[in-house]
PDB file of N, CA and C in Angstrom:
ATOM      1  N   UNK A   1     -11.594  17.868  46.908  1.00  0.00           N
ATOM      2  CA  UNK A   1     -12.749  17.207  46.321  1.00  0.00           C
ATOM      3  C   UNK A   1     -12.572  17.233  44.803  1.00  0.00           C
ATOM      4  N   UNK A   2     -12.596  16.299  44.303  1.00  0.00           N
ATOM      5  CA  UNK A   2     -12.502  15.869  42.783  1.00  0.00           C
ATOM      6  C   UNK A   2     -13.679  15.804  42.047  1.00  0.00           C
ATOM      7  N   UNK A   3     -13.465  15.770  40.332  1.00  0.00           N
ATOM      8  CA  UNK A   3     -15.072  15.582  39.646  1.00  0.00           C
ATOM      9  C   UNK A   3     -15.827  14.230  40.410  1.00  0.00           C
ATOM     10  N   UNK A   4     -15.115  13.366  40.648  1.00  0.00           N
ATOM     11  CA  UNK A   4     -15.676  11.531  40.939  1.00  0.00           C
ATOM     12  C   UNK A   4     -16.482  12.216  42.262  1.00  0.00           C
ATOM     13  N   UNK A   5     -16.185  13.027  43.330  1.00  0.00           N
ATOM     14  CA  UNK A   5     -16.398  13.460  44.561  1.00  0.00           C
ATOM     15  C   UNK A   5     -18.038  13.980  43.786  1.00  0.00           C
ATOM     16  N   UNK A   6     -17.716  15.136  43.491  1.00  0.00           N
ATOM     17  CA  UNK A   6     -18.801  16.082  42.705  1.00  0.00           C
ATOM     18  C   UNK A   6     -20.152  15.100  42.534  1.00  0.00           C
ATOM     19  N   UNK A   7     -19.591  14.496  41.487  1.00  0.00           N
ATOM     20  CA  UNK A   7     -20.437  13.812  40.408  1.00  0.00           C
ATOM     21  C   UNK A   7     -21.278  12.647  41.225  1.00  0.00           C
ATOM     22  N   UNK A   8     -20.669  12.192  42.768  1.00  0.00           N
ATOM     23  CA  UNK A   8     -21.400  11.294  43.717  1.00  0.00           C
ATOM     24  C   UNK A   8     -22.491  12.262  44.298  1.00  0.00           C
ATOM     25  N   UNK A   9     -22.201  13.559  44.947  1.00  0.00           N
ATOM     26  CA  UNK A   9     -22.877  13.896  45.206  1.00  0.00           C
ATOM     27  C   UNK A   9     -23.752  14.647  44.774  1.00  0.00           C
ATOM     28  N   UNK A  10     -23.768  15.119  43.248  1.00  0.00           N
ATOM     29  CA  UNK A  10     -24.896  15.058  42.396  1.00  0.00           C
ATOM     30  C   UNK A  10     -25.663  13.888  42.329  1.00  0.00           C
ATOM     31  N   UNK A  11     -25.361  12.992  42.398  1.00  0.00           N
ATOM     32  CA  UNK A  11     -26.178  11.792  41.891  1.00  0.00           C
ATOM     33  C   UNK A  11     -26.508  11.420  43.274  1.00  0.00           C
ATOM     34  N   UNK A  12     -26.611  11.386  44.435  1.00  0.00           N
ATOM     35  CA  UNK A  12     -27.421  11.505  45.568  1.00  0.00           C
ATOM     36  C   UNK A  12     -28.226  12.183  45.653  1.00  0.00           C
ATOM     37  N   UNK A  13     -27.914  13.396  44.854  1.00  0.00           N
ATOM     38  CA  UNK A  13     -29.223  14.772  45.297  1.00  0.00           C
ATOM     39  C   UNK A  13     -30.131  14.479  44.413  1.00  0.00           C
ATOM     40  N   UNK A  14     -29.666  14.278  43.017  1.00  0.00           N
ATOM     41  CA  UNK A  14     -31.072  13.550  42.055  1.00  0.00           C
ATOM     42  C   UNK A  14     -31.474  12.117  42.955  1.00  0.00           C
ATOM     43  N   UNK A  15     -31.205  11.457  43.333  1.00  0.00           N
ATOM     44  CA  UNK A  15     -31.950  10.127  43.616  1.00  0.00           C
ATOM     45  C   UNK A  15     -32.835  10.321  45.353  1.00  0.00           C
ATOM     46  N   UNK A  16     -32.411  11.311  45.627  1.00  0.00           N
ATOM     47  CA  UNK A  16     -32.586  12.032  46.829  1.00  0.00           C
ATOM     48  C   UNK A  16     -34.621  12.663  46.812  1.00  0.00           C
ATOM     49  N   UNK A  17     -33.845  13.513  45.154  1.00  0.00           N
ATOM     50  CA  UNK A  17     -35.357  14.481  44.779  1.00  0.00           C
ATOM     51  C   UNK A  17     -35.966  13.381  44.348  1.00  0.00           C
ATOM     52  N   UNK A  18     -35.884  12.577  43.749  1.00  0.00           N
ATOM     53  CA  UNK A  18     -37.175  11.439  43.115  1.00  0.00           C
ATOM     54  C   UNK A  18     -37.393  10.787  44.565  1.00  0.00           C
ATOM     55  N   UNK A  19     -36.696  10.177  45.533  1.00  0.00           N
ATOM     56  CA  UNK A  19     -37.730  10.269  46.746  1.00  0.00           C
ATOM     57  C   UNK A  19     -38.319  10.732  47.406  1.00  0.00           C
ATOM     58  N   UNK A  20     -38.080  12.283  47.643  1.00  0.00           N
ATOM     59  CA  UNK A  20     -38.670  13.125  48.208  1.00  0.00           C
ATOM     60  C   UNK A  20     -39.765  13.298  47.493  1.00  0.00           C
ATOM     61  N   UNK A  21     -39.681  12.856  45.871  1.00  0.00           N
ATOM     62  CA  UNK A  21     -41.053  13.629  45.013  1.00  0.00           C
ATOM     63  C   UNK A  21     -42.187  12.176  45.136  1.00  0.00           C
ATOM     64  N   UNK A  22     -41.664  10.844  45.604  1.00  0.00           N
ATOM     65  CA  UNK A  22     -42.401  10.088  45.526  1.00  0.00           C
ATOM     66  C   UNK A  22     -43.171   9.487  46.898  1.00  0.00           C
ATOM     67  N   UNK A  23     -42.085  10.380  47.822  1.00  0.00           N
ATOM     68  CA  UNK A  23     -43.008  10.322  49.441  1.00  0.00           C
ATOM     69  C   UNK A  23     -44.463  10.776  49.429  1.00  0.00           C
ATOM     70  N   UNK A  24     -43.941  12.211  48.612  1.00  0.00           N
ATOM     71  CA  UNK A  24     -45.288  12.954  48.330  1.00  0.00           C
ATOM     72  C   UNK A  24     -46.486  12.360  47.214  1.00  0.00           C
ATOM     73  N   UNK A  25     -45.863  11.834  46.554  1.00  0.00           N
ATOM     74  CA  UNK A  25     -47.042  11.284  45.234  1.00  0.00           C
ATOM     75  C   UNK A  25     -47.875   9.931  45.891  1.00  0.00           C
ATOM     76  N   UNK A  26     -46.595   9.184  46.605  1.00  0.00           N
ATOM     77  CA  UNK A  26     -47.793   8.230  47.766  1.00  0.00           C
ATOM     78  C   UNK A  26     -47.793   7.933  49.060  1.00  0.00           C
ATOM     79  N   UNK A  27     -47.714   9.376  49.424  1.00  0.00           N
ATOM     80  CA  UNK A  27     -48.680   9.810  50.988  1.00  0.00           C
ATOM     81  C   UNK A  27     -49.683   8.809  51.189  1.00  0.00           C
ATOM     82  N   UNK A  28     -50.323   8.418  50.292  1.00  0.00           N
ATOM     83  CA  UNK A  28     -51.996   7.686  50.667  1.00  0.00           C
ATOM     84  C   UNK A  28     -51.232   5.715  50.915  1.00  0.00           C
ATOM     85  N   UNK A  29     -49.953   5.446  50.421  1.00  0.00           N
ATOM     86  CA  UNK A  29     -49.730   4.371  50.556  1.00  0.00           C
ATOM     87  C   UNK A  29     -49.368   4.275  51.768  1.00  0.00           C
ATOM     88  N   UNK A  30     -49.098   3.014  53.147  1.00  0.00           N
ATOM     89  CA  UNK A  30     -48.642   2.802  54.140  1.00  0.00           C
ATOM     90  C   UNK A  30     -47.358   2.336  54.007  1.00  0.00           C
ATOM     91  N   UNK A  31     -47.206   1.245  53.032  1.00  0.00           N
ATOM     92  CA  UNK A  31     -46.199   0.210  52.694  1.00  0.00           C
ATOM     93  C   UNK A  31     -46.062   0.369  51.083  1.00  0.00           C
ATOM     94  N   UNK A  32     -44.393  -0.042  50.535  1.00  0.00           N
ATOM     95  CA  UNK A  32     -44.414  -0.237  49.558  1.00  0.00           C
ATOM     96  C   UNK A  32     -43.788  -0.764  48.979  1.00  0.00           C
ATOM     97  N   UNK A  33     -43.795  -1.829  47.582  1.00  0.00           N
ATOM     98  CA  UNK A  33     -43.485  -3.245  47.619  1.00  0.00           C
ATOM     99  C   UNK A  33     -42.173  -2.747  47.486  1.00  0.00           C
ATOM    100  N   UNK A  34     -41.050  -3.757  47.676  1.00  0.00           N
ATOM    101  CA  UNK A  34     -39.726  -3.363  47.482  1.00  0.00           C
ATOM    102  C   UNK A  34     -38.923  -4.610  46.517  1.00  0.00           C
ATOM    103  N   UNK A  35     -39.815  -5.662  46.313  1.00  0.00           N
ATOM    104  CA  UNK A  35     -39.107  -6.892  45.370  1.00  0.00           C
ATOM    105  C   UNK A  35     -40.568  -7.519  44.924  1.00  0.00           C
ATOM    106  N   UNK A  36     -40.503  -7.887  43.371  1.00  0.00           N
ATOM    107  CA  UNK A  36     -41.300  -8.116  42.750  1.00  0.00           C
ATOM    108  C   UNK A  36     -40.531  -9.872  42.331  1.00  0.00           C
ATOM    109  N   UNK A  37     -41.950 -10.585  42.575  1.00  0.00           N
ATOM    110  CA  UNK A  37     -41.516 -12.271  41.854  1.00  0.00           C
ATOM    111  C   UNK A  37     -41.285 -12.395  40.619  1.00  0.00           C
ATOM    112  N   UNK A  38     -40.943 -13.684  39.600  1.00  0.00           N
ATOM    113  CA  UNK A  38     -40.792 -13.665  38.443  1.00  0.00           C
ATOM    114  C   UNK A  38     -42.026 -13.357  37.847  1.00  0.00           C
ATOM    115  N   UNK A  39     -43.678 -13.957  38.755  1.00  0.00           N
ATOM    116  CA  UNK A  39     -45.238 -13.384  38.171  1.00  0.00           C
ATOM    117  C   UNK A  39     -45.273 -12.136  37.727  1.00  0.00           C
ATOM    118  N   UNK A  40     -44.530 -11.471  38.590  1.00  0.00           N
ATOM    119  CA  UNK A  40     -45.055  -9.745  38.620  1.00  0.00           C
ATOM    120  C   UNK A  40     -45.499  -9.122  39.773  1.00  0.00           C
ATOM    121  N   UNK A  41     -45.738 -10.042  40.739  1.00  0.00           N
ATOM    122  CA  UNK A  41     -46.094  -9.571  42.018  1.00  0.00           C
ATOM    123  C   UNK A  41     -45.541  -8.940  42.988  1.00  0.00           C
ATOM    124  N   UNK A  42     -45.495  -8.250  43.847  1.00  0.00           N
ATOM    125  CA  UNK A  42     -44.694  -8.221  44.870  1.00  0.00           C
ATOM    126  C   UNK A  42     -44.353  -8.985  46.076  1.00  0.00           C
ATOM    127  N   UNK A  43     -43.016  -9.225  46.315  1.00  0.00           N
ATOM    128  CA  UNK A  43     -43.054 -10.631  47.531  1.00  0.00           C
ATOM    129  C   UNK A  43     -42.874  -9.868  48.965  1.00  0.00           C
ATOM    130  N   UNK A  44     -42.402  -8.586  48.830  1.00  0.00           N
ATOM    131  CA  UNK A  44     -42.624  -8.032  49.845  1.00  0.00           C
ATOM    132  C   UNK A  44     -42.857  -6.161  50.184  1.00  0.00           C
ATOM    133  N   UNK A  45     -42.781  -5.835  51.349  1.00  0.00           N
ATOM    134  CA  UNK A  45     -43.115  -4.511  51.540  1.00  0.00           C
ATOM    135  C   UNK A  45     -42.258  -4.053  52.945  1.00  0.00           C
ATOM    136  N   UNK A  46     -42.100  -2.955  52.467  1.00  0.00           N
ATOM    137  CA  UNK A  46     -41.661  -1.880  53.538  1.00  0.00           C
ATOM    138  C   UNK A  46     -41.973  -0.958  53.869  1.00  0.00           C
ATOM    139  N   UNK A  47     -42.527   0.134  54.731  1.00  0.00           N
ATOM    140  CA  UNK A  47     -42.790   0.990  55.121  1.00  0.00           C
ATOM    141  C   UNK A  47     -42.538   2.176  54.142  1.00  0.00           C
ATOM    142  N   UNK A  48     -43.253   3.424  54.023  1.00  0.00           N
ATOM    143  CA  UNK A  48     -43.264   4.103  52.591  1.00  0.00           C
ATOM    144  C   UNK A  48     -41.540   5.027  52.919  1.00  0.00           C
ATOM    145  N   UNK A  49     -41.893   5.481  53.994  1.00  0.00           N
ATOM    146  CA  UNK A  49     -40.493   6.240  54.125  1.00  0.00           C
ATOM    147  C   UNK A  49     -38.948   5.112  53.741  1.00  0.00           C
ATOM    148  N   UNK A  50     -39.179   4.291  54.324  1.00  0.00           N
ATOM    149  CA  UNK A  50     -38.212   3.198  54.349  1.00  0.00           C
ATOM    150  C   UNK A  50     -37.577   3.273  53.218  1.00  0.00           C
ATOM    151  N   UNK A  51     -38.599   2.639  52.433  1.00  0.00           N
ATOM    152  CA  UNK A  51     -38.967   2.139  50.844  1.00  0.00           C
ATOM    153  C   UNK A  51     -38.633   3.438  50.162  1.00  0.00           C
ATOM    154  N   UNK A  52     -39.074   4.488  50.142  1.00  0.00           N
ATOM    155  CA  UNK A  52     -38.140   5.757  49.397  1.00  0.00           C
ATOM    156  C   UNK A  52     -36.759   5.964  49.863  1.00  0.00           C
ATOM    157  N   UNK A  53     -36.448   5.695  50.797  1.00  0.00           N
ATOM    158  CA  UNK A  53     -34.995   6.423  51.200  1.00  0.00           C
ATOM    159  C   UNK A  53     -33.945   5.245  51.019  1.00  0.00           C
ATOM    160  N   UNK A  54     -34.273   4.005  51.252  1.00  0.00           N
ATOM    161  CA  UNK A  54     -33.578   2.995  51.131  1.00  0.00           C
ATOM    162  C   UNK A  54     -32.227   3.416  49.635  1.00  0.00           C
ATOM    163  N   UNK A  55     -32.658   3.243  48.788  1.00  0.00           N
ATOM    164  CA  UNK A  55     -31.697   3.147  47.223  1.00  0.00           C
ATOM    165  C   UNK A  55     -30.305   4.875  47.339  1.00  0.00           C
ATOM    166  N   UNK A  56     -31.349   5.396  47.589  1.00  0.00           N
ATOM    167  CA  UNK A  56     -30.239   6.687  47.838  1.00  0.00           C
ATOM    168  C   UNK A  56     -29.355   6.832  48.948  1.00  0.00           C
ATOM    169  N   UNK A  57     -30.065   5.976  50.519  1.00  0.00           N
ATOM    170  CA  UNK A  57     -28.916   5.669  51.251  1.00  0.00           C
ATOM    171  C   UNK A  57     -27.850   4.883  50.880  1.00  0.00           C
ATOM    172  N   UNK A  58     -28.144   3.701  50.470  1.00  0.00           N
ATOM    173  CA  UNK A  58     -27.338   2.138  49.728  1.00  0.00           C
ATOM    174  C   UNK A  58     -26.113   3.388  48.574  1.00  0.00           C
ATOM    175  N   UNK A  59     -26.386   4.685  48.055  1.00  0.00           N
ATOM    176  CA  UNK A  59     -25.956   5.374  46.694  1.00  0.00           C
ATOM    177  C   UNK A  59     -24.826   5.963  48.028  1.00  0.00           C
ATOM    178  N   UNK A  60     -25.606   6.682  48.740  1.00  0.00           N
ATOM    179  CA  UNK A  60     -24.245   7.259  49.400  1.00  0.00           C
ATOM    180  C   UNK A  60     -23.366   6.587  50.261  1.00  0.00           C
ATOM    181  N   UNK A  61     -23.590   5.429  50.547  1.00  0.00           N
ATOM    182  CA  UNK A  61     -22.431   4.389  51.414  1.00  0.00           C
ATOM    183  C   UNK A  61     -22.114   4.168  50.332  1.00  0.00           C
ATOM    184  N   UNK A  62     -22.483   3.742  49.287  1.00  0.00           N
ATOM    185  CA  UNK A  62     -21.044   3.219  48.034  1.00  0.00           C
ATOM    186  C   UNK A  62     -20.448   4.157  47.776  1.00  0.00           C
ATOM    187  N   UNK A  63     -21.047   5.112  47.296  1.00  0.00           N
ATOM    188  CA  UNK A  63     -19.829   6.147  47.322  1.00  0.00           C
ATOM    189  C   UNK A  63     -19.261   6.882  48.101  1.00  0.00           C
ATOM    190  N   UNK A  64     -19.230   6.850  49.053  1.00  0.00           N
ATOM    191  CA  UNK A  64     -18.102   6.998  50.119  1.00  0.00           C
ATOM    192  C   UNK A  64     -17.055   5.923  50.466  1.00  0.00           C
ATOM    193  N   UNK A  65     -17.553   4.612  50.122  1.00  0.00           N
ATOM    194  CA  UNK A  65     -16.596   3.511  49.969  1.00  0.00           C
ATOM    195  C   UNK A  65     -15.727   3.843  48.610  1.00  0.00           C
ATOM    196  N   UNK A  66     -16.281   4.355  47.499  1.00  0.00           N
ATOM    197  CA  UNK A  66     -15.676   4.251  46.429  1.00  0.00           C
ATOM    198  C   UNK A  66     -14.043   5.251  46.673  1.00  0.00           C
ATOM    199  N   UNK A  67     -14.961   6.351  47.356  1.00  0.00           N
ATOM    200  CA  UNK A  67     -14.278   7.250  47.367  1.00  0.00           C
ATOM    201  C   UNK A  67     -12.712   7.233  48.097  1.00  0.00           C
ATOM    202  N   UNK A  68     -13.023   6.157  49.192  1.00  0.00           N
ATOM    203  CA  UNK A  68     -12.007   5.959  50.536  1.00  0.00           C
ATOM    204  C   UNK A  68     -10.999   4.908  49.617  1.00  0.00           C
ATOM    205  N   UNK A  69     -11.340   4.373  48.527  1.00  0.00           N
ATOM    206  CA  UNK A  69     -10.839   3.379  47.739  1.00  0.00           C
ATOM    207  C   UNK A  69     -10.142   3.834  46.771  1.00  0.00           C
ATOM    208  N   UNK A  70     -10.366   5.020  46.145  1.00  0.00           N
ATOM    209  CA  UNK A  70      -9.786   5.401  45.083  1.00  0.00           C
ATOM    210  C   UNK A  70      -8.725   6.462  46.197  1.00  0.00           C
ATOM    211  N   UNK A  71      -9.098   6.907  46.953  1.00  0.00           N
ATOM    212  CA  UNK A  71      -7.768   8.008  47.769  1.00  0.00           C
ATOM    213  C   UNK A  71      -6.319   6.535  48.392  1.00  0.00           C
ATOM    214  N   UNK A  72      -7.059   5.459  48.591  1.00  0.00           N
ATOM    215  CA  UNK A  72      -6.499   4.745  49.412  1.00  0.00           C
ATOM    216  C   UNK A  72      -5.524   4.020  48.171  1.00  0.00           C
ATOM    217  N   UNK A  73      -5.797   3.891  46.584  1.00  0.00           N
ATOM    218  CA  UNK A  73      -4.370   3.199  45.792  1.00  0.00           C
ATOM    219  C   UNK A  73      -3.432   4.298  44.974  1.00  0.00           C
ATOM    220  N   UNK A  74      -2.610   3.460  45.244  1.00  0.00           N
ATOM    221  CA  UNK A  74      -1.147   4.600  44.818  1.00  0.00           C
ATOM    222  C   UNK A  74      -1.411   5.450  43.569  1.00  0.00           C
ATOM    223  N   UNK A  75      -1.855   4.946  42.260  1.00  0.00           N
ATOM    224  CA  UNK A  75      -2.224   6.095  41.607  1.00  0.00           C
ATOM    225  C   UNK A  75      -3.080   7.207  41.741  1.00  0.00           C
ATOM    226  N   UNK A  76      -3.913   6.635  42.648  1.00  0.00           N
ATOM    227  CA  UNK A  76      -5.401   7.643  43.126  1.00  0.00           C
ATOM    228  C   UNK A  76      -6.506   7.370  41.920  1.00  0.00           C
ATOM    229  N   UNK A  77      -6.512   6.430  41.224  1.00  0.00           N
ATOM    230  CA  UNK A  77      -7.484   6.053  40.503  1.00  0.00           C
ATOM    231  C   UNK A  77      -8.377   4.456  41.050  1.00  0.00           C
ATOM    232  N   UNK A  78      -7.512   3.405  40.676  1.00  0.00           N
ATOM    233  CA  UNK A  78      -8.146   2.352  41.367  1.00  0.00           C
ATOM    234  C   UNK A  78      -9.551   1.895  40.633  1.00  0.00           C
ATOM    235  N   UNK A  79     -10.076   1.544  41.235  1.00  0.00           N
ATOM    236  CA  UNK A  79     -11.814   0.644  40.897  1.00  0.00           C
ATOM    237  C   UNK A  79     -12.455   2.461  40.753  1.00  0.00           C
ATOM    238  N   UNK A  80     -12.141   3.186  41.015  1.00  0.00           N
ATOM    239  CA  UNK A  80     -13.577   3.778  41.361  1.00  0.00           C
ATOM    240  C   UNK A  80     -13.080   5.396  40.682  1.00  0.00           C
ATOM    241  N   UNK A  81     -12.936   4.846  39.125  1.00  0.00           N
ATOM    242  CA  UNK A  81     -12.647   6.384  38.477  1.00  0.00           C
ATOM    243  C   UNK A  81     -13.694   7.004  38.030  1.00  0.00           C
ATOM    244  N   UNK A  82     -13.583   8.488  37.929  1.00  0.00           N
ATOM    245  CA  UNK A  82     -14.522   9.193  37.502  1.00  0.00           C
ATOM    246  C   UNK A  82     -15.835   8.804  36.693  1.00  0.00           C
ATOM    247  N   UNK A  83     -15.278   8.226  35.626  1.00  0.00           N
ATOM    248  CA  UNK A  83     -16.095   7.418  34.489  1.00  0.00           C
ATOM    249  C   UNK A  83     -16.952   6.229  35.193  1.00  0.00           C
ATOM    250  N   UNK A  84     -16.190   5.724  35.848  1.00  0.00           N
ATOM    251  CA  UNK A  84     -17.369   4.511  36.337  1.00  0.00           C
ATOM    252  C   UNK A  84     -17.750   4.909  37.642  1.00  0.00           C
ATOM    253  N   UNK A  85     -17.685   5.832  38.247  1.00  0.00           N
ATOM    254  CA  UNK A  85     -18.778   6.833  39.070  1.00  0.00           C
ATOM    255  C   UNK A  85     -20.083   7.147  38.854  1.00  0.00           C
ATOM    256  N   UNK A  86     -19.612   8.004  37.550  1.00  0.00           N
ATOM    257  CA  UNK A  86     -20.710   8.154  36.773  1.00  0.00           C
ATOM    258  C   UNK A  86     -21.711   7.025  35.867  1.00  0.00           C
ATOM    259  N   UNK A  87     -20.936   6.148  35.128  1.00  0.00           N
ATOM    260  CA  UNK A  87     -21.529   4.893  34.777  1.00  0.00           C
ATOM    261  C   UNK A  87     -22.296   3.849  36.179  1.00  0.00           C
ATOM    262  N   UNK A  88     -21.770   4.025  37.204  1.00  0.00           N
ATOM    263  CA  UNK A  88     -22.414   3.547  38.101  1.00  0.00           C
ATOM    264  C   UNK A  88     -23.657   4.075  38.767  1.00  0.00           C
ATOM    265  N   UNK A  89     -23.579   5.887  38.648  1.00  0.00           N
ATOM    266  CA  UNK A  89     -24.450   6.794  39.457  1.00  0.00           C
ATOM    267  C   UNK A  89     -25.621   6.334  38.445  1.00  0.00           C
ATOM    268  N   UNK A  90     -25.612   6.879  37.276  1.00  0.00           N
ATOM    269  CA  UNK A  90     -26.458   6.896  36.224  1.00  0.00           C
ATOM    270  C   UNK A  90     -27.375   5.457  36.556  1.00  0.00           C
ATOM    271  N   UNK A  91     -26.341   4.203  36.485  1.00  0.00           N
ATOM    272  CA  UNK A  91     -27.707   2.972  36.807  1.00  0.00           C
ATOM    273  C   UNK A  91     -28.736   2.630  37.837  1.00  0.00           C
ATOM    274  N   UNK A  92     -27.721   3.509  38.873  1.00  0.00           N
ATOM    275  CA  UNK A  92     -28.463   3.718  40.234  1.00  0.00           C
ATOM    276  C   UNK A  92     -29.635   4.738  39.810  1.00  0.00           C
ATOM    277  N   UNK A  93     -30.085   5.408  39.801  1.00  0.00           N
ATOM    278  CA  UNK A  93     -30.789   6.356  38.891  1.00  0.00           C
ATOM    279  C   UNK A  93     -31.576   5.561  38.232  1.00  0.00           C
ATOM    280  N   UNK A  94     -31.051   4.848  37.127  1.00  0.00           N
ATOM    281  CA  UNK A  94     -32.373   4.525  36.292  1.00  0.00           C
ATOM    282  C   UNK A  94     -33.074   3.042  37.530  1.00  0.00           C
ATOM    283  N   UNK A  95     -32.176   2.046  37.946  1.00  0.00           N
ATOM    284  CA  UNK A  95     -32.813   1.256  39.149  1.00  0.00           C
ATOM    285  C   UNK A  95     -33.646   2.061  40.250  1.00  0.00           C
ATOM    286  N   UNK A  96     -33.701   3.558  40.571  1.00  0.00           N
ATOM    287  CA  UNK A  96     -34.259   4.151  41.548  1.00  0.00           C
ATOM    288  C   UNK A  96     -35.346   4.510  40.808  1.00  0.00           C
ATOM    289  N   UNK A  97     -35.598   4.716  39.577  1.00  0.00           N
ATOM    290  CA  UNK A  97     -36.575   5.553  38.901  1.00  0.00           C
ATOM    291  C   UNK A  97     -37.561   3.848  38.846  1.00  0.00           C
ATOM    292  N   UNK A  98     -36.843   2.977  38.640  1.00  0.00           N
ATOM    293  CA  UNK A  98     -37.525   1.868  37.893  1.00  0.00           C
ATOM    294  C   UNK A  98     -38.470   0.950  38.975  1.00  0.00           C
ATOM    295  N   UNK A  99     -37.834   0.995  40.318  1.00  0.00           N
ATOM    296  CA  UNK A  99     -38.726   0.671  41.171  1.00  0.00           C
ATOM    297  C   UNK A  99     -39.872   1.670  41.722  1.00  0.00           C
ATOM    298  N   UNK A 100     -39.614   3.207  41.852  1.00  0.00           N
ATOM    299  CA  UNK A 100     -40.324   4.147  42.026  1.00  0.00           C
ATOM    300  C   UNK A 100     -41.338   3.924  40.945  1.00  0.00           C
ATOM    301  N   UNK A 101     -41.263   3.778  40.063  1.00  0.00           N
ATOM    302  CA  UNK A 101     -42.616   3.626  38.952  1.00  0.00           C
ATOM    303  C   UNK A 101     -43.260   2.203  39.048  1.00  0.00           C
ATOM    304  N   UNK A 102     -42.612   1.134  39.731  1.00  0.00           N
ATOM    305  CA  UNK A 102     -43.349   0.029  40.223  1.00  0.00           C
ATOM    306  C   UNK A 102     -44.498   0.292  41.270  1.00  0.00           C
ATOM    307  N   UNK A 103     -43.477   0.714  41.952  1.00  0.00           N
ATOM    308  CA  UNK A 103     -44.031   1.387  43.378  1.00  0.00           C
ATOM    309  C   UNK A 103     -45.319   1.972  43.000  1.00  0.00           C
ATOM    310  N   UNK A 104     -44.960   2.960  42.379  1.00  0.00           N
ATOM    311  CA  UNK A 104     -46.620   3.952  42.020  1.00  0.00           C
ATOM    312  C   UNK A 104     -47.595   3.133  41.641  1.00  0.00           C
ATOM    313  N   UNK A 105     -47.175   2.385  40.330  1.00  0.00           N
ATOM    314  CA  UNK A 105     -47.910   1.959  39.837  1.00  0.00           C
ATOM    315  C   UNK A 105     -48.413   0.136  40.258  1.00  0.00           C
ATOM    316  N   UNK A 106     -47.935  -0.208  41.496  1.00  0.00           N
ATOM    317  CA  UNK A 106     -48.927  -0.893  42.393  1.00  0.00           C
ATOM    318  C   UNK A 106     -49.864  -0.295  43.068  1.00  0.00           C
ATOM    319  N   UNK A 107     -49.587   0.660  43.516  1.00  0.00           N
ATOM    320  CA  UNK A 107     -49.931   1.658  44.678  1.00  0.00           C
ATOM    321  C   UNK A 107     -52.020   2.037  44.062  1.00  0.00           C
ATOM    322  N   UNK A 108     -51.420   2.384  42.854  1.00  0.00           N
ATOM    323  CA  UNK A 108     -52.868   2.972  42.193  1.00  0.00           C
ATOM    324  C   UNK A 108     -54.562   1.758  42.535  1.00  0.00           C
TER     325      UNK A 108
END
């Protein structure tokens, strides 16, 4: 297991805890929007569990693809080096934080 290995599965466990912390913050919601129109609205909804776990599942199938990708070319670097692991984890992160604060803040 390498830093790129590491550094995926840090960045699952943070995107992991902001759903777990936002199951709990909206318990009282049923559904929650998951795509917003160019208005501002939401065009649709998913179930609250769904809708939290969704972005951090989508985090750990890419990186396990990344991972099978970078073992699989002859240098062992490929598309999916350390650096853009992390440059990738990090946006996932701020996209997980950025709908989670949509989320809430329809919810209210």
């Amino acid at each position: 297991m390498g830093l790129g290995d590491l550094l995926s599965i840090v960045i699952v466990l943070i995107m992991a805890a902001m759903s777990w912390r936002a199951e709990h913050r909206l318990r009282h919601a049923e559904r929650l929007p998951m795509q917003w129109g160019l208005n501002g609205k939401p065009t649709w909804y998913a179930p609250r569990r769904i809708a939290v776990a969704f972005l951090p599942l989508l985090a750990a199938c890419t990186f396990i693809l990344l991972a099978v990708a970078q073992r699989t070319t002859e240098d062992g670097n490929g598309i999916a080096t350390d650096n853009g692991r992390l440059i990738f984890g990090l946006s996932l992160i701020a996209v997980h934080w950025f709908h989670l604060h949509l989320a809430e803040k329809e919810c209210r």
